[in-house]
Structure formats: C-alpha cells, structure tokens
C-alpha atoms as a PDB file:
ATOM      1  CA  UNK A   1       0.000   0.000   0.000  1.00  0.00           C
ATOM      2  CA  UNK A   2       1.361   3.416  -1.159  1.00  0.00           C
ATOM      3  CA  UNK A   3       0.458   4.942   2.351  1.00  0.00           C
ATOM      4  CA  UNK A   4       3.020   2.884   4.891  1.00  0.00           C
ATOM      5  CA  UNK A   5       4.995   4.741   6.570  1.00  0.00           C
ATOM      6  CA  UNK A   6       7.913   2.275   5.637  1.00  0.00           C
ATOM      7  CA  UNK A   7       7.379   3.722   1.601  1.00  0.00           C
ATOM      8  CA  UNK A   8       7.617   7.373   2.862  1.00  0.00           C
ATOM      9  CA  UNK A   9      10.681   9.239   2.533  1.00  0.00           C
ATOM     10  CA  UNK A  10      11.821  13.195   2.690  1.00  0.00           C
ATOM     11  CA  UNK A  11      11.531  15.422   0.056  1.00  0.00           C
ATOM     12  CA  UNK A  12      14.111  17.783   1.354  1.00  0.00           C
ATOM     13  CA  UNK A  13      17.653  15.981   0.553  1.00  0.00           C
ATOM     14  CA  UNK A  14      16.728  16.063  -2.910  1.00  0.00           C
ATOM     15  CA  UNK A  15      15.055  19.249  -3.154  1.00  0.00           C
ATOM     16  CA  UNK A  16      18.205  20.909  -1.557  1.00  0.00           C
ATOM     17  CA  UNK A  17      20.533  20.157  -3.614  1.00  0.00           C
ATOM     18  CA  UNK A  18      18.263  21.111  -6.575  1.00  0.00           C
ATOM     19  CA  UNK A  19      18.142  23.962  -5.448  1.00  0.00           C
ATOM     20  CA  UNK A  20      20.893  24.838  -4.120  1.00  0.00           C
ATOM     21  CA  UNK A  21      22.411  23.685  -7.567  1.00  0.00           C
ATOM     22  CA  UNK A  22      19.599  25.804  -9.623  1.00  0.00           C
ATOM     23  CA  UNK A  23      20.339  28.629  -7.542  1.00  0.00           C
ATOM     24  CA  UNK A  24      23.962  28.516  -6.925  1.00  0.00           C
ATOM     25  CA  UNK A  25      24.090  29.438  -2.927  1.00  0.00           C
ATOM     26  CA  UNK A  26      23.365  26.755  -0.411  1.00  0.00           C
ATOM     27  CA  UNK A  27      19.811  26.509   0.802  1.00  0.00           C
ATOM     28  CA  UNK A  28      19.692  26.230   4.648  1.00  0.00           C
ATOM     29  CA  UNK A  29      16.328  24.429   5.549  1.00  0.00           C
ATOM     30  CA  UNK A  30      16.299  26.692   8.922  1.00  0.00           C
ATOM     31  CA  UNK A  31      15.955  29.906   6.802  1.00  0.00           C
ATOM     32  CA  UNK A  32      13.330  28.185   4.335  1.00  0.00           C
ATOM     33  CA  UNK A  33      11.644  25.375   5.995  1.00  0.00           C
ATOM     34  CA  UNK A  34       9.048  23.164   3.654  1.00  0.00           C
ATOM     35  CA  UNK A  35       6.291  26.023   4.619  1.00  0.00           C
ATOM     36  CA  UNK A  36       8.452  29.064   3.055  1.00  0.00           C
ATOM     37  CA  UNK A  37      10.755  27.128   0.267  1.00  0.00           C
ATOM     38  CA  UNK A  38       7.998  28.518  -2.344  1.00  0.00           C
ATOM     39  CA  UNK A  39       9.121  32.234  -1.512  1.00  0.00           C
ATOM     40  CA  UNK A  40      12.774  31.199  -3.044  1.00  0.00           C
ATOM     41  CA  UNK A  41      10.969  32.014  -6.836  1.00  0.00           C
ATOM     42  CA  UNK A  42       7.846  34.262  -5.442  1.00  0.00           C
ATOM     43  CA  UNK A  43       5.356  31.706  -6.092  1.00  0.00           C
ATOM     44  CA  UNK A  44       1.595  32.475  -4.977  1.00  0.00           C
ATOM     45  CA  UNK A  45       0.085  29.609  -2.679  1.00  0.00           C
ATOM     46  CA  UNK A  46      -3.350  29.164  -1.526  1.00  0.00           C
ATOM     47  CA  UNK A  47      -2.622  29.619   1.796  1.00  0.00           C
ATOM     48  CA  UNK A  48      -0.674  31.880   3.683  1.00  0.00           C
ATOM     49  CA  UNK A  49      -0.045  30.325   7.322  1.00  0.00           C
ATOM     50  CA  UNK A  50       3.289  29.048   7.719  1.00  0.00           C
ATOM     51  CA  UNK A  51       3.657  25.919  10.012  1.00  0.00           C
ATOM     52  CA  UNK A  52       0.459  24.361   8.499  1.00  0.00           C
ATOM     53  CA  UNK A  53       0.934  20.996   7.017  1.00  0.00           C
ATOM     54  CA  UNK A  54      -1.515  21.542   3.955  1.00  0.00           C
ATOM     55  CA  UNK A  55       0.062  25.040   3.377  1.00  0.00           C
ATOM     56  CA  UNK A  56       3.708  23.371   3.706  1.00  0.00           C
ATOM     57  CA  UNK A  57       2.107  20.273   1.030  1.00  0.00           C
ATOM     58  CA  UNK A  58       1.327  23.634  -1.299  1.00  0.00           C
ATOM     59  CA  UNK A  59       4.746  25.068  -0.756  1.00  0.00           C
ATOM     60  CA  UNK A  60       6.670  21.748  -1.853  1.00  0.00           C
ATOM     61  CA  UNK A  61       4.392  20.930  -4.905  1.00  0.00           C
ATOM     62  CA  UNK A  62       4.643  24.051  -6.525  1.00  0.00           C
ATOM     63  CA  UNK A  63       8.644  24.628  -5.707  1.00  0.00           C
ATOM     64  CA  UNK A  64       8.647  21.258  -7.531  1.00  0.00           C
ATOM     65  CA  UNK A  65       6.396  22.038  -9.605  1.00  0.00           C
ATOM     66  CA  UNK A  66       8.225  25.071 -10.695  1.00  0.00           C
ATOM     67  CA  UNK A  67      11.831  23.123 -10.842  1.00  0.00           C
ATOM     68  CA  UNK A  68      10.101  20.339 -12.729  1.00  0.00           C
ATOM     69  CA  UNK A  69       8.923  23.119 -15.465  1.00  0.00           C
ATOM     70  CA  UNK A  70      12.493  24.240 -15.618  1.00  0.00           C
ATOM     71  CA  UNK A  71      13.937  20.742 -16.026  1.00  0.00           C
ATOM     72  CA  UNK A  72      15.599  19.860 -12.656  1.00  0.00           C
ATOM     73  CA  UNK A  73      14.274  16.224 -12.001  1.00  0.00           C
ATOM     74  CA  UNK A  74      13.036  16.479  -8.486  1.00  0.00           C
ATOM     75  CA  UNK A  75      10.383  13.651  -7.965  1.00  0.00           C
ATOM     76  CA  UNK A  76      12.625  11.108 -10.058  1.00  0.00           C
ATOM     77  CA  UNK A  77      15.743  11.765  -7.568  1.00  0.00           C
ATOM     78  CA  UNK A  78      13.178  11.331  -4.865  1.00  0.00           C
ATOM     79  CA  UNK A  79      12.220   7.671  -6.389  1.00  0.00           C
ATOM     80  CA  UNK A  80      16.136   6.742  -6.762  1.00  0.00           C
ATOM     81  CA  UNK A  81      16.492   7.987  -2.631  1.00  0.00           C
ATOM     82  CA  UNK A  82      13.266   5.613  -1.759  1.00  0.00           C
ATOM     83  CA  UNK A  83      14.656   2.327  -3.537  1.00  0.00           C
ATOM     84  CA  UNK A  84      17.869   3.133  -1.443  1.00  0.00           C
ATOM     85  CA  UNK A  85      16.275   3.095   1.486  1.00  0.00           C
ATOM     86  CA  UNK A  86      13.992   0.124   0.662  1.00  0.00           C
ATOM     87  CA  UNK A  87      17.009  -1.838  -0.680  1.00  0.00           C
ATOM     88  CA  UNK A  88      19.028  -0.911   2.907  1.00  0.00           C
END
C-alpha cells in the first residue's frame, strides 16, 4: 500500500541540492523550511499560514512544480532515494 509509513521518505535531501544547484548558494532548511521554500521564486500559494501541514504540502508541490517546469528532475531523484532506502 502506497500509504506505509515504511514507503515514505523526505523530500528535502533532494530538493536541496536542486536547489541549491539551480540557484547557486546553499539553501539552509532553517531559513526556508518546507512552509516558506515557495518564496525562493515568489510563487503564490493558496494559503498563507506558515507551520500548516496543507500550506507546507502547497509550498513543496509548486517549488517542484516550478523546478520540474524548468527541467531539474526532483520527484525522479526522490524515487532513486526511496529504492535506497527500501534496498538498505
């Protein structure tokens, strides 16, 4: 089942280095945290409170989102770190 927590894995090792790559400057998670890494391009979300779970799931999909439109491969680095971790 795609829901255990044993098939869930973090976004954020991937996504930083993406970005940090894409934006040449290293991203430090403590200055843009899942709920804020969306204001890195000045995207518009739906919602506005920080330290919300659905408003930090908005701020991840559309920073991916927006890499993913400019060609840097998030979700299919994300897949290679889950078989990792299955495989270990």
């Amino acid at each position: 089942m795609p829901l255990e927590p044993e098939n869930f894995v973090s976004l954020w090792p991937a996504l930083q280095e993406k970005l940090s790559d894409y934006l040449g400057q290293e991203i430090d998670w403590k200055e843009y945290p899942s709920g804020r890494v969306y204001e890195l391009f000045n995207l518009e979300l739906p919602t506005s409170q920080v330290h919300n779970a659905l408003h930090d799931v908005y701020s991840l999909a559309a920073t991916i989102q927006h890499l993913e439109a400019e060609g840097i491969r998030i979700l299919e680095e994300v897949g290679n770190i889950s078989k990792k971790c299955k495989a270990a």
